[in-house]
Every structure is written in structure tokens, then in C-alpha cells.
C-alpha atoms as a PDB file:
ATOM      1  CA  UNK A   1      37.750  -1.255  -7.881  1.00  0.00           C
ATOM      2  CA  UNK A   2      37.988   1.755  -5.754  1.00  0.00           C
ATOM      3  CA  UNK A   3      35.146   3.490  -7.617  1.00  0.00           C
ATOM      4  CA  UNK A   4      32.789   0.246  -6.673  1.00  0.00           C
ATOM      5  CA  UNK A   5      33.633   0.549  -3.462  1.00  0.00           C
ATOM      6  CA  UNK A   6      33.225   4.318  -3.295  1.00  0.00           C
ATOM      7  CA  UNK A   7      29.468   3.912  -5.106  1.00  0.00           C
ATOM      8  CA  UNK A   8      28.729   0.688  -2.571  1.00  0.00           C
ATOM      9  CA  UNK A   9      29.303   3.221   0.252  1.00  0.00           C
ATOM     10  CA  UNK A  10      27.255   5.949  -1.108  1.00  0.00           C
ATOM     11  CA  UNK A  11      24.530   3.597  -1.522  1.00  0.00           C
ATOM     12  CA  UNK A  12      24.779   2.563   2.091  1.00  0.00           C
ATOM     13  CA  UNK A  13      24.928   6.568   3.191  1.00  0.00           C
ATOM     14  CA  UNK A  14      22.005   7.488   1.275  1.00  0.00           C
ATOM     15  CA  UNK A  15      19.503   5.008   2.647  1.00  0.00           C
ATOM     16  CA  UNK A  16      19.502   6.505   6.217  1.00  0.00           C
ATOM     17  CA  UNK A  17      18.943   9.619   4.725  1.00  0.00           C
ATOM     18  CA  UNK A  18      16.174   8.172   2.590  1.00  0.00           C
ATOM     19  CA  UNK A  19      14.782   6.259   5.393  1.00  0.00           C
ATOM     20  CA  UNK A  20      14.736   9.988   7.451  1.00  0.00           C
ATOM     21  CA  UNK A  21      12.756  11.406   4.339  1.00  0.00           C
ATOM     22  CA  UNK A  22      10.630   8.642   4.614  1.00  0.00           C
ATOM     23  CA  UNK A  23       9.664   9.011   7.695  1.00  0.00           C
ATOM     24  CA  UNK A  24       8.924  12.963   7.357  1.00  0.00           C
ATOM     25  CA  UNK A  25       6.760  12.513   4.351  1.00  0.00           C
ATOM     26  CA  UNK A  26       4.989   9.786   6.268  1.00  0.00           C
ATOM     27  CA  UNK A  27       4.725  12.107   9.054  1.00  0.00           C
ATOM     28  CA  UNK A  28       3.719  15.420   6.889  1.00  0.00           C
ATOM     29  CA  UNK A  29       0.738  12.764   5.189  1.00  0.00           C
ATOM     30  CA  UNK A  30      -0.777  11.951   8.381  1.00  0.00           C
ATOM     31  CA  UNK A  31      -0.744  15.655   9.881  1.00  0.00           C
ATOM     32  CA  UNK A  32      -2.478  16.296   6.524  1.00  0.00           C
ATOM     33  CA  UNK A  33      -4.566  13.813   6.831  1.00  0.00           C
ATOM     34  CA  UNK A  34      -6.019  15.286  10.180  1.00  0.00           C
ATOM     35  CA  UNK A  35      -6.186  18.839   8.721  1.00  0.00           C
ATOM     36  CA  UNK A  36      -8.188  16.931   5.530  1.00  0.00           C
ATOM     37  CA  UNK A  37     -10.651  15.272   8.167  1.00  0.00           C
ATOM     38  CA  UNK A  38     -10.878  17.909  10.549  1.00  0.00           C
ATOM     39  CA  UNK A  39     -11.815  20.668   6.967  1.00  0.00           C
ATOM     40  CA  UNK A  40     -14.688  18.378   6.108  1.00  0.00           C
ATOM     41  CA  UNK A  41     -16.016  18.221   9.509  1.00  0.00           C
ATOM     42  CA  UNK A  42     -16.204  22.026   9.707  1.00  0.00           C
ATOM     43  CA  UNK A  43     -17.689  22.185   6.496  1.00  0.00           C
ATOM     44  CA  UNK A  44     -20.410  19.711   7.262  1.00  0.00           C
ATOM     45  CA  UNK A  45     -20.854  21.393  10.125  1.00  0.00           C
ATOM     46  CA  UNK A  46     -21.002  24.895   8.369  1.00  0.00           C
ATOM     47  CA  UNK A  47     -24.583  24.660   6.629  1.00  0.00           C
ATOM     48  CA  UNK A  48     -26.058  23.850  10.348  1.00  0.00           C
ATOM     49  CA  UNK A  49     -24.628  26.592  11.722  1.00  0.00           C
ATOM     50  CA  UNK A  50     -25.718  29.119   9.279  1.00  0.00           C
ATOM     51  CA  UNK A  51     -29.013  27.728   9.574  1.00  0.00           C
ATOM     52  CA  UNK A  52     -28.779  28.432  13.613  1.00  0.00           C
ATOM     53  CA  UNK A  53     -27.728  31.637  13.062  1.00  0.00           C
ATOM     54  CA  UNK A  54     -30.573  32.447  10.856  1.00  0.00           C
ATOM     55  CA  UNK A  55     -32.746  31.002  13.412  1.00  0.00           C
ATOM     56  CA  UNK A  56     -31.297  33.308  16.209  1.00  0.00           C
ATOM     57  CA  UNK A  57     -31.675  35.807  13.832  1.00  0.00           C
ATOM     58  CA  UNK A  58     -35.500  35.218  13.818  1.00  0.00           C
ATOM     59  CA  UNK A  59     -35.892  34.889  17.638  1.00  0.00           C
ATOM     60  CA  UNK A  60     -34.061  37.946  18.841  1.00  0.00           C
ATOM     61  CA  UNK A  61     -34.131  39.721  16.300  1.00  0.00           C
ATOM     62  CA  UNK A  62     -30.164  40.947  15.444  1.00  0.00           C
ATOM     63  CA  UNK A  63     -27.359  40.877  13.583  1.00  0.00           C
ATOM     64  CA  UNK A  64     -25.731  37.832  11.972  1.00  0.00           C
ATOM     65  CA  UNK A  65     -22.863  38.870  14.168  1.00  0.00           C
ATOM     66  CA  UNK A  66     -24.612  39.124  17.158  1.00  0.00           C
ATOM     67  CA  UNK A  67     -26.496  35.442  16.242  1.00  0.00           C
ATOM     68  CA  UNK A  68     -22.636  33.598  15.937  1.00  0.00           C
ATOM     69  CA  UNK A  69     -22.684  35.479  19.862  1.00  0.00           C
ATOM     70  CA  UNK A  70     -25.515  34.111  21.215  1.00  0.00           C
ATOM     71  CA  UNK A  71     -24.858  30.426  19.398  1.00  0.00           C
ATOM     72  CA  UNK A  72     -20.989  30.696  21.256  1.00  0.00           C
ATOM     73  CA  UNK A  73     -22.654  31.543  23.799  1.00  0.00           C
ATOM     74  CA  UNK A  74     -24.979  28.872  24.424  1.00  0.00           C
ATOM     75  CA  UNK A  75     -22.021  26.003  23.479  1.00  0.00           C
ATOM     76  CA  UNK A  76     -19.948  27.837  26.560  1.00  0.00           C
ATOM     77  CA  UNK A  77     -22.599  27.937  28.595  1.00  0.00           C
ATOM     78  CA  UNK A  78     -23.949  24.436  28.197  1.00  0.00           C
ATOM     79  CA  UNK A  79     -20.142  22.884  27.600  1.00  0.00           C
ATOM     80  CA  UNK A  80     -21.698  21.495  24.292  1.00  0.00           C
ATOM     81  CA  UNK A  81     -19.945  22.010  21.110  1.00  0.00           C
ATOM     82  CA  UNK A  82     -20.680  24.703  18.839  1.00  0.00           C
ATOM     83  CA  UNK A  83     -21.808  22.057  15.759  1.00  0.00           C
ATOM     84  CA  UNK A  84     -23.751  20.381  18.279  1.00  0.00           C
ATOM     85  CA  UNK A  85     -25.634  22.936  19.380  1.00  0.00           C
ATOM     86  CA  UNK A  86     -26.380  24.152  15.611  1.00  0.00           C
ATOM     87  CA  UNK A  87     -27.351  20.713  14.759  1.00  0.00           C
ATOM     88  CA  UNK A  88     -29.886  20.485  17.920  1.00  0.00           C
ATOM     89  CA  UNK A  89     -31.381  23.983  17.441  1.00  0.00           C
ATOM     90  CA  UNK A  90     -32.043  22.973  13.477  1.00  0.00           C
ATOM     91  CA  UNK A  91     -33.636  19.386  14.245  1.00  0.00           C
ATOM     92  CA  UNK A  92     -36.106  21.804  16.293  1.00  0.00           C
ATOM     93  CA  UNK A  93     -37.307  22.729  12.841  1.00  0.00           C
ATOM     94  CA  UNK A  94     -38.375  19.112  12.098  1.00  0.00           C
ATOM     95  CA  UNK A  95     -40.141  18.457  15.498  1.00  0.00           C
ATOM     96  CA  UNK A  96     -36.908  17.442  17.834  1.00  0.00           C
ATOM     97  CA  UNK A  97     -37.371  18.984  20.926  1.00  0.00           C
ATOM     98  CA  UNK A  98     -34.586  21.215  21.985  1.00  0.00           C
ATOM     99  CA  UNK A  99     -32.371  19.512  25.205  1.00  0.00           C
ATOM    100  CA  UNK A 100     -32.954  21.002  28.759  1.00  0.00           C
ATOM    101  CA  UNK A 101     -29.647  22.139  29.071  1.00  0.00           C
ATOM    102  CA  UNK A 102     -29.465  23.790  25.458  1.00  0.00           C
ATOM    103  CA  UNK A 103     -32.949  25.626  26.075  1.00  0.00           C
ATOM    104  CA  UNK A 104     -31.818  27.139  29.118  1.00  0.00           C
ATOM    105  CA  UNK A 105     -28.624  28.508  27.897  1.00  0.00           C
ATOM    106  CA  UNK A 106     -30.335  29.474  25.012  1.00  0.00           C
ATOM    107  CA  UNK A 107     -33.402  31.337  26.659  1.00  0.00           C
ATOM    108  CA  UNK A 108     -30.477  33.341  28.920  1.00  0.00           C
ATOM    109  CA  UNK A 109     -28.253  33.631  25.871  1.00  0.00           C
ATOM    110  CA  UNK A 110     -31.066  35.564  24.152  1.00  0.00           C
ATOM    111  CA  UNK A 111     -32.108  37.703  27.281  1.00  0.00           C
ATOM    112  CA  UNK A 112     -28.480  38.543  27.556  1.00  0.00           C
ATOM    113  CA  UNK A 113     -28.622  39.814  23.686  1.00  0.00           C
ATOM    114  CA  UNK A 114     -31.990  41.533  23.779  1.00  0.00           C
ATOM    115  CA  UNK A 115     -30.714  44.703  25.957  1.00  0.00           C
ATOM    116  CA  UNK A 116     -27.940  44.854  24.043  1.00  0.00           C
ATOM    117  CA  UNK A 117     -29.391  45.450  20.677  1.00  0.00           C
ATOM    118  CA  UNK A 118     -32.038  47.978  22.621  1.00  0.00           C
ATOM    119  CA  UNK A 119     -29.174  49.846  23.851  1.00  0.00           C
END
């Protein structure tokens, strides 16, 4: 009788604890679940930008390196995310016209690389 008793309270002890786990591995799922989401955003947003740099590449002329610059540049400048400005400068290619704010940063962005790559 004591071992039934001992068992029944082992039972009851182990439930908190399993209760804890479960709410860790529930906790560990979600934060993976952001990382997951937030991963296939960046690579969706990975072929645009390669495509802006290559465009940058083409207007200033320079470096890849110095392109990923001038397109950091330009989000900083204009307060407009990096993807978002990739995506904009891309859709230029199919007849989008670039916004007012993104042309401007982009026309000082690429003075402001131009002397450097003379130098």
C-alpha cells in the first residue's frame, strides 16, 4: 500500500515538472518559429538585393562591396528598409518609377561613392 501511495505521489510531482517542460518547448517552438519566418523573408528578399547591387554596380561603376554601401546608404538616408529599397530600385527595370525620396538619396548616395572610387 505504501508503494501505491509512493507512485500516486510521484505522479503528482512529475506533472509540474512536465507542465514546466511544456511550457519551454512551447516557448523554444514559437522563438523558432520567428527565426523560420524572419529566414524566409531575408531570403526572398536576397535575389532583389543582389539584383540592386548589380544595378549600382552599373551606375557608378564599383565594387560589389562598395554597391551593398551605397544601397545601406540610401535605406539610412531615406529611413526605408534595405529590401524595400532593393525591391523599388528593381521594379525600375520594368517601368516603375523610382520614389522621390529613394531617387534623391540615391543620386547623393552615388555622388558620395564616385570620389571615392577616383581616389
Amino acid at each position: 500500500m505504501h508503494e501505491a501511495i509512493a507512485i500516486h505521489e510521484e505522479q503528482h510531482s512529475a506533472v509540474p515538472l512536465a507542465a514546466a517542460g511544456d511550457a519551454a518547448l512551447t516557448a523554444e517552438v514559437l522563438e523558432l518559429r520567428v527565426q523560420c519566418a524572419q529566414l524566409r523573408r531575408a531570403l526572398d528578399s536576397r535575389a532583389a538585393i543582389d539584383q540592386a547591387r548589380g544595378m549600382v554596380m552599373v551606375l557608378a561603376p564599383c565594387s560589389c562591396g562598395k554597391a551593398w554601401d551605397v544601397l545601406v546608404d540610401v535605406s539610412q538616408h531615406s529611413n526605408v528598409k534595405l529590401r524595400d529599397v532593393a525591391t523599388a530600385l528593381v521594379a525600375t527595370a520594368e517601368g516603375e518609377p523610382l520614389p522621390t525620396a529613394l531617387r534623391r538619396a540615391l543620386r547623393l548616395a552615388l555622388r558620395r561613392c564616385r570620389p571615392a572610387e577616383r581616389a
